[in-house]
Protein backbone atom coordinates (compact mmCIF):
# COMPACT_ATOMS: atom_id res chain seq x y z
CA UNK A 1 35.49 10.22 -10.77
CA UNK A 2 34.73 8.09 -7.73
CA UNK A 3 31.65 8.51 -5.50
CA UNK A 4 32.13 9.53 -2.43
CA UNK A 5 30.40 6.93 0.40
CA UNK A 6 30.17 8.30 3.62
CA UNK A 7 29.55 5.84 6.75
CA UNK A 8 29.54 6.12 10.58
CA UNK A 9 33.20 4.48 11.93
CA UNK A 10 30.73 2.14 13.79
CA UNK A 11 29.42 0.90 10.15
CA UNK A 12 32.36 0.94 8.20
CA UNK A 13 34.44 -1.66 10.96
CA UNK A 14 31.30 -3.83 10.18
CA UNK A 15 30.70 -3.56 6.61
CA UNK A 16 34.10 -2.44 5.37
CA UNK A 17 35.46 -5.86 4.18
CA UNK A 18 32.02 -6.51 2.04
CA UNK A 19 32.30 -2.97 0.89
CA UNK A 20 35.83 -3.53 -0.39
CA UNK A 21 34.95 -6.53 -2.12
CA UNK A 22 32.68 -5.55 -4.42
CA UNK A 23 35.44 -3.40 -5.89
CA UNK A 24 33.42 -0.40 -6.36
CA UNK A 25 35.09 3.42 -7.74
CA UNK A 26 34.11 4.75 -4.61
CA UNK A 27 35.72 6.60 -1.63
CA UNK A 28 35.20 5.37 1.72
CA UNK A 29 34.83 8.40 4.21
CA UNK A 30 34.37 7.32 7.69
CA UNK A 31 32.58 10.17 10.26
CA UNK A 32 32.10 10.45 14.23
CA UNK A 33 29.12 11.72 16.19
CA UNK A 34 30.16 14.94 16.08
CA UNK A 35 29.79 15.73 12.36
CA UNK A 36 33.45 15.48 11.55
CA UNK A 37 34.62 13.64 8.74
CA UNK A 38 38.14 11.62 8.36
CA UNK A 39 39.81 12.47 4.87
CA UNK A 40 43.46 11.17 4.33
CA UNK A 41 44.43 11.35 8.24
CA UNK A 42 42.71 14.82 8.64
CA UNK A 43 39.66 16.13 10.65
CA UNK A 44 36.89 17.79 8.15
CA UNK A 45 33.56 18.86 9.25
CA UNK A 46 30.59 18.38 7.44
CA UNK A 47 30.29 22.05 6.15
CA UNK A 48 32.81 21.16 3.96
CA UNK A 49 31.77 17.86 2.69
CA UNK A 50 29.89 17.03 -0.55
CA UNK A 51 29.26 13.38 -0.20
CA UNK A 52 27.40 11.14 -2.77
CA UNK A 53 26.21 8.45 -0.80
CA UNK A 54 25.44 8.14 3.08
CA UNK A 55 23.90 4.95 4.33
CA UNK A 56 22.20 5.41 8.35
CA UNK A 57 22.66 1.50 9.17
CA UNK A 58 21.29 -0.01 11.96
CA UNK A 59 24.01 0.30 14.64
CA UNK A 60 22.65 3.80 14.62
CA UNK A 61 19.51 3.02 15.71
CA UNK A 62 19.34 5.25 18.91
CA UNK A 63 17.89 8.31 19.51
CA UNK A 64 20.38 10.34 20.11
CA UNK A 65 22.96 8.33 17.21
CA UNK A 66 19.84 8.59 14.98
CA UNK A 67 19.92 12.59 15.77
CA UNK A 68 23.92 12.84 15.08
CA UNK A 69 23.38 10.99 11.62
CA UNK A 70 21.22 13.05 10.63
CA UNK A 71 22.33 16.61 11.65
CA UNK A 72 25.52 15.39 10.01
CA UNK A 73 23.24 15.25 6.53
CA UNK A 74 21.92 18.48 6.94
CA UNK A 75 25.48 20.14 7.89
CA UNK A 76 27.38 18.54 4.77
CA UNK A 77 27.65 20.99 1.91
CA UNK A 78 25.85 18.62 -0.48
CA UNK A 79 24.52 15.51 -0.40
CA UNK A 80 22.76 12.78 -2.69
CA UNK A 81 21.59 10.11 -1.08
CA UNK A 82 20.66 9.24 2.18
CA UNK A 83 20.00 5.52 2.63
CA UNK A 84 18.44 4.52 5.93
CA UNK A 85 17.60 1.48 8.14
CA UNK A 86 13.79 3.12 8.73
CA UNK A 87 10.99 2.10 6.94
CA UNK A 88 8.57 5.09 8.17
CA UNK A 89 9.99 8.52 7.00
CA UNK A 90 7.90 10.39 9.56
CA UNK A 91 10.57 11.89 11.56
CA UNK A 92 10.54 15.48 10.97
CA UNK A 93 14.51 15.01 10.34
CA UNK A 94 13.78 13.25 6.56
CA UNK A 95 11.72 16.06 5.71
CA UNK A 96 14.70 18.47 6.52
CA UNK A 97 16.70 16.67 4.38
CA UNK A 98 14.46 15.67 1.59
CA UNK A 99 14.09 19.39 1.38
CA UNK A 100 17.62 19.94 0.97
CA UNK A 101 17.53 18.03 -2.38
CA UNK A 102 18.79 14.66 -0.76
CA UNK A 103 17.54 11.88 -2.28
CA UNK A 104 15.87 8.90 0.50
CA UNK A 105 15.96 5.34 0.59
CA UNK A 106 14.14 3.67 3.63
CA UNK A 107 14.35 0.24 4.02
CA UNK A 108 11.92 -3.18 3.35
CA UNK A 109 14.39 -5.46 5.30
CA UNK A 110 12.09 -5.65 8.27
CA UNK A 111 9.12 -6.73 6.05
CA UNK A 112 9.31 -10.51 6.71
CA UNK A 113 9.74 -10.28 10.28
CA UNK A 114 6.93 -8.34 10.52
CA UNK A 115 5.05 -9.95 8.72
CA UNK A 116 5.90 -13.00 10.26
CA UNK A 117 4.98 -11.49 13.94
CA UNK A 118 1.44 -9.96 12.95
CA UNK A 119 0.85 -13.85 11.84
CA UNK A 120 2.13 -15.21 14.84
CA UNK A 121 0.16 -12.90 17.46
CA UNK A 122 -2.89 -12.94 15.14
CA UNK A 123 -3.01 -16.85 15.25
CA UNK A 124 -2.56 -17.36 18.92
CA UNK A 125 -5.93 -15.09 19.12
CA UNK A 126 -7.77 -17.05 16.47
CA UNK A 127 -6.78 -20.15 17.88
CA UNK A 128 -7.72 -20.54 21.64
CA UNK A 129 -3.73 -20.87 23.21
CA UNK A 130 -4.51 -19.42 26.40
CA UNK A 131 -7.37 -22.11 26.92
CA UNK A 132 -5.65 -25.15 25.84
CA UNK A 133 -2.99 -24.15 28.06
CA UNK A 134 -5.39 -23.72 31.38
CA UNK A 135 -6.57 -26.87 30.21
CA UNK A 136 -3.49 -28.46 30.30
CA UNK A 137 -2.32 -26.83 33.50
CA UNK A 138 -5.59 -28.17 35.21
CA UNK A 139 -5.36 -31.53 33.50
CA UNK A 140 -8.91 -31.30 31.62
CA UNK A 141 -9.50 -33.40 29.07
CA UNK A 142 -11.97 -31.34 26.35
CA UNK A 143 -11.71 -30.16 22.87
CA UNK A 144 -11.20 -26.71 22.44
CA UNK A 145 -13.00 -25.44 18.74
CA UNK A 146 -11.63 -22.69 16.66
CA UNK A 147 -12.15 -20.65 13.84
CA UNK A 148 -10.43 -21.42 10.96
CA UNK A 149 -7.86 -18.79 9.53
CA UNK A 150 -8.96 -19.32 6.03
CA UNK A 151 -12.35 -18.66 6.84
CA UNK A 152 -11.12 -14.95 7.99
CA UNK A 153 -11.39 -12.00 6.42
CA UNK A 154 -8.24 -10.07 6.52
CA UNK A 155 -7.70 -5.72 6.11
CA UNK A 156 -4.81 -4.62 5.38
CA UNK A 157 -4.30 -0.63 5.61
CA UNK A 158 -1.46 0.05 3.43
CA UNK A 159 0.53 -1.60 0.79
CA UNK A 160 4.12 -0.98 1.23
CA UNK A 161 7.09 -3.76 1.50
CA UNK A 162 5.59 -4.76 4.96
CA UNK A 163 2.02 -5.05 3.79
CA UNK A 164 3.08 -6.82 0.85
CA UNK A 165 4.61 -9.30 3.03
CA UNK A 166 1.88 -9.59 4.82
CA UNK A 167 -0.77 -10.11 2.30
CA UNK A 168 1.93 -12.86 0.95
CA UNK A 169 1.25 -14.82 3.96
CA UNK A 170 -2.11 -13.89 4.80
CA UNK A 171 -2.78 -15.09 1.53
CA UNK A 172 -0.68 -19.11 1.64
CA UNK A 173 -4.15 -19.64 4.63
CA UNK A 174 -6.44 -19.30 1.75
CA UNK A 175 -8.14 -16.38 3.60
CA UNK A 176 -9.61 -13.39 2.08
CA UNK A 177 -7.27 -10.04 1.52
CA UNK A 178 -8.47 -6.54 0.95
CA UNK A 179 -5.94 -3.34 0.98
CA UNK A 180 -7.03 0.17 1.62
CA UNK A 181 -3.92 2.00 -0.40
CA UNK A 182 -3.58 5.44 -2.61
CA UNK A 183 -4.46 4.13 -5.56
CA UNK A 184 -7.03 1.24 -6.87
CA UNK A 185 -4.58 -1.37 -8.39
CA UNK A 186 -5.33 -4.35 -6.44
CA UNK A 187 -1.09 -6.01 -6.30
CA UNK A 188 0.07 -9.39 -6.01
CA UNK A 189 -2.19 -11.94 -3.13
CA UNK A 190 -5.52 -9.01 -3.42
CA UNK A 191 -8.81 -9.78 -3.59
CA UNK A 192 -10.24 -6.27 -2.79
CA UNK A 193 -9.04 -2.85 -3.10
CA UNK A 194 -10.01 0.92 -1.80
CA UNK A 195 -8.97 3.93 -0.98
CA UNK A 196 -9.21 5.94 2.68
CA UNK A 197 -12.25 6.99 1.65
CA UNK A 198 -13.52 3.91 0.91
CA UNK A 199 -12.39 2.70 4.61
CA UNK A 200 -15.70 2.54 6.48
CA UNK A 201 -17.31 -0.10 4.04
CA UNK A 202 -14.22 -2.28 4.27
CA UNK A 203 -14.55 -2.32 8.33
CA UNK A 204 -17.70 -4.25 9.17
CA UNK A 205 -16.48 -7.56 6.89
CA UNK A 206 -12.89 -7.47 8.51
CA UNK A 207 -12.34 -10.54 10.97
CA UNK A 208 -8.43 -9.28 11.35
CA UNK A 209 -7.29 -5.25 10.79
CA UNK A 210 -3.61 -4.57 10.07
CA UNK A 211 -2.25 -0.81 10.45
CA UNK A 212 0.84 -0.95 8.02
CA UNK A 213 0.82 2.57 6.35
CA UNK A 214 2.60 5.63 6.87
CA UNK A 215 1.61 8.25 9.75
CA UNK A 216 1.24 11.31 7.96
CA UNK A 217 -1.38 14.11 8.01
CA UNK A 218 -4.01 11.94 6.31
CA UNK A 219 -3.25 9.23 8.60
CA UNK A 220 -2.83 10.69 11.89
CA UNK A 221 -5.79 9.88 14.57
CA UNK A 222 -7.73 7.85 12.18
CA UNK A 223 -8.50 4.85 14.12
CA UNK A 224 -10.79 7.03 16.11
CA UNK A 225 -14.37 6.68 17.60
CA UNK A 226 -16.32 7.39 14.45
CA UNK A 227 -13.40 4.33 12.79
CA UNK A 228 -14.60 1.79 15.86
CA UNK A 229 -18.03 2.49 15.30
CA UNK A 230 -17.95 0.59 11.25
CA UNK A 231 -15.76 -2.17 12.98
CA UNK A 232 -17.01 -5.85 13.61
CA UNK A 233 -16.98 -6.66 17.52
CA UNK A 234 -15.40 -9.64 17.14
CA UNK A 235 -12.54 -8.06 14.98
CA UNK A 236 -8.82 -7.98 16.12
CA UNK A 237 -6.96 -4.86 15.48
CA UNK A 238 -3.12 -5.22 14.84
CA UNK A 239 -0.60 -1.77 14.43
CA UNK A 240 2.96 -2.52 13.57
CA UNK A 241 2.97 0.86 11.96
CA UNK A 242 3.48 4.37 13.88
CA UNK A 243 1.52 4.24 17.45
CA UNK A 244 0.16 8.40 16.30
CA UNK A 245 -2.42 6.49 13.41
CA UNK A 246 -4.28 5.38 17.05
CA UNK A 247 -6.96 7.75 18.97
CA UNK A 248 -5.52 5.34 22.39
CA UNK A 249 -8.96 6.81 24.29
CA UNK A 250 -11.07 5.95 21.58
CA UNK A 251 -9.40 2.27 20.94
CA UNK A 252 -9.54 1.44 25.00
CA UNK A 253 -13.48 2.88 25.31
CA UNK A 254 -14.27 0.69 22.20
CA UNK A 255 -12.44 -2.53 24.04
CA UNK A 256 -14.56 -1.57 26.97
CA UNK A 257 -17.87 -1.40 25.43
CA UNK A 258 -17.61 -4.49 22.84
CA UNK A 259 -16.90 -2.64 19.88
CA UNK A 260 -13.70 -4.26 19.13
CA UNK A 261 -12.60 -8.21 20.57
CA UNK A 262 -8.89 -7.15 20.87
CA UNK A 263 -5.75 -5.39 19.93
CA UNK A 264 -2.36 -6.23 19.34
CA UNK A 265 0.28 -3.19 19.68
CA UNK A 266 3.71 -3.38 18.98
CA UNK A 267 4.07 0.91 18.64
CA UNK A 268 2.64 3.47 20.46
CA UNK A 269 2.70 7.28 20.74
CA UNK A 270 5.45 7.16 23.62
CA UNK A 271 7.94 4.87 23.55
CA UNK A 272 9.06 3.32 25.70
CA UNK A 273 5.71 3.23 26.88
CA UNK A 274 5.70 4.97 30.47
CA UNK A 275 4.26 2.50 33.39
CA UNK A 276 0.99 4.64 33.98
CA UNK A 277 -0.32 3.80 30.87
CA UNK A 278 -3.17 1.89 30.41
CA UNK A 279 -2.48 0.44 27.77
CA UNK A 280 -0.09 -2.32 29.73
CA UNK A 281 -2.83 -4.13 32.00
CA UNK A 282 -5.84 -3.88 29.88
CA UNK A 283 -6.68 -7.39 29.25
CA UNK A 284 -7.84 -7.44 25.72
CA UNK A 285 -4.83 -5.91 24.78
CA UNK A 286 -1.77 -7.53 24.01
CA UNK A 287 1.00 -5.41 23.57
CA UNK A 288 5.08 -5.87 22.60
CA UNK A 289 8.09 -3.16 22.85
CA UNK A 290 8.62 -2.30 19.68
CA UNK A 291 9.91 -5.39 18.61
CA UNK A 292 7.89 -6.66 16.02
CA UNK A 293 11.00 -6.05 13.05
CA UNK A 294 13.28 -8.00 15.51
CA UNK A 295 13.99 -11.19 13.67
CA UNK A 296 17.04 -13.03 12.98
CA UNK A 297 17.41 -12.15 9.13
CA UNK A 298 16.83 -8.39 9.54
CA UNK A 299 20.49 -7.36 9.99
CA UNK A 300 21.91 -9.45 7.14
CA UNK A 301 18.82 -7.50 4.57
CA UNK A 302 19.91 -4.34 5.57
CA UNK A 303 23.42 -5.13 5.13
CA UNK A 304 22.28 -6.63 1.45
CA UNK A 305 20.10 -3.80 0.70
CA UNK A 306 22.80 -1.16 1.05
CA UNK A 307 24.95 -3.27 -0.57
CA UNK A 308 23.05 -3.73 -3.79
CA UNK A 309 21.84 0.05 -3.75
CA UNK A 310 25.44 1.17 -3.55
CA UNK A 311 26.50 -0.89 -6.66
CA UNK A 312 23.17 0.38 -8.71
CA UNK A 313 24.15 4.13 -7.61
CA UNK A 314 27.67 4.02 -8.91
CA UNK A 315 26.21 2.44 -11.98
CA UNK A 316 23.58 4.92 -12.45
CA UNK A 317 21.18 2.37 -12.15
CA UNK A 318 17.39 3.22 -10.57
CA UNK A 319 17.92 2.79 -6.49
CA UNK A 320 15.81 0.20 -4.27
CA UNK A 321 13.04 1.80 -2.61
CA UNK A 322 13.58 5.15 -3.26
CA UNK A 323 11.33 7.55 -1.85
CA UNK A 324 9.51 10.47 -3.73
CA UNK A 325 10.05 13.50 -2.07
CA UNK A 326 6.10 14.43 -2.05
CA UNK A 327 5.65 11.34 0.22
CA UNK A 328 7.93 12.18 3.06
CA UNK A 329 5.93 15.03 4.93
């Protein structure tokens, strides 16, 4: 019998012709934003659905698209896999649906681009940009020194897709890598491994600190005061994760008082970020909209992720980065 794959209209007029080539026993249902689904010419709401396979893409992306997706999964009368463009399952929708008995696949697409931005703004810290660039604006000849990146000593909290990435690259600098994850197996480009409890004696060797993990109730306000207070003064803190792992009071009285050198933010508790925050003219921190997964490769991964997941689902096979259920909360 063929699976049934349900996409958004929006998704289907840009993925339909790759769909159709991979000649798949599947049936392509096409829905709207208001939970109704188009089956041979007719209008059939969700209720009434049992769907195999729904894939959130990207051109759902908004907040209020990202809401119609997913009351859509919730409404159908079965579903068994939701595939979406996320990477953090922390909206309190997955949990709904998880619940339901849906199966979840988030996404590693973004991983490289990531990656490849907490390397870019970490490096134009470590190396003195800003002051070659006065120098060159006031025509001064001097040499400007600068640490080494393979003389840093990187943390990495987390060890998803993203982290992964980054440790990959960390790691082609010859610098020093040490994960704080679940469990103690070190992975692929790891020198040194811990656990959250372990945290505070990884903090006071770390030259660079990368937030990559999951906001959940573990996670939630754990860069805090009592965090700042284990961390080097000339470290830079980097969060390309979920902005809720930040106590924001605690990070901007720690910039204030030398506890920390700087911090680059890319998410934040409120987004956008509203003008009266802080957080926008304080001038050891440099922060971004959001955009750190915005590279020119993302689309075309998620586009190739779905399409390989949909081909191992209709052949039974074990689905890309499938979620277990206890770790969406």
């Amino acid at each position: 019998m063929p699976k049934t794959v349900a996409l958004h209209q929006s998704t289907l007029d840009h993925i339909g012709e790759k769909l159709d080539a991979l000649s798949l026993d599947i049936d392509i249902i096409a829905f709207d934003s208001d939970s109704n689904f188009k089956v041979d010419g007719r209008t059939v709401p969700a209720s009434d659905m049992e769907i195999d396979y729904l894939w959130m893409s990207y051109h759902l992306s908004g907040a209020e698209e990202k809401r119609a997706v997913c009351e859509t999964a919730l409404a159908c009368k079965s579903l068994g896999v939701l595939q979406t463009f996320n990477a953090g399952l922390d909206d309190p929708y997955y949990k709904k649906i998880s619940d339901n008995g849906t199966r979840i696949c988030n996404s590693s697409a973004q991983a490289v681009a990531i990656s490849e931005y907490v390397m870019a703004q970490a490096m134009s810290l470590v190396h003195p940009v800003d002051v070659q660039r006065s120098l060159q604006s006031s025509k001064t000849w001097e040499r400007t020194p600068f640490r080494e990146l393979s003389r840093t000593e990187w943390l990495i909290v987390g060890f998803g897709p993203i982290a992964q990435e980054i440790a990959r690259r960390v790691k082609a600098f010859g610098a020093s890598t040490s994960v704080i994850r679940r469990s103690q197996t070190k992975g692929e480009h790891v020198d040194r491994v811990g656990t959250l409890n372990d945290l505070p004696g990884f903090l006071p060797d770390a030259d660079i600190i990368v937030l990559a993990c999951p906001l959940n109730n573990e996670t939630r306000g754990f860069v805090d005061q009592k965090f700042f207070e284990s961390v080097n003064e000339n470290a830079i803190l980097i969060n390309i994760a979920r902005g809720g792992l930040i106590d924001d009071d605690a990070l901007i009285a720690a910039l204030d008082e030398n506890k920390l050198a700087n911090a680059i933010l890319d998410v934040f508790h409120e987004e956008p970020l509203p003008a009266s925050n802080p957080i926008w003219s304080h001038p050891r921190i440099r922060m971004t909209s959001h955009t750190s997964f915005n590279g020119d490769g993302v689309r075309d991964r998620w586009d190739q992720l779905f399409l390989d997941n949909i081909v191992r689902y209709v052949n039974g096979e074990s689905l890309l980065h499938e979620v277990p259920p206890a770790d969406i909360v």
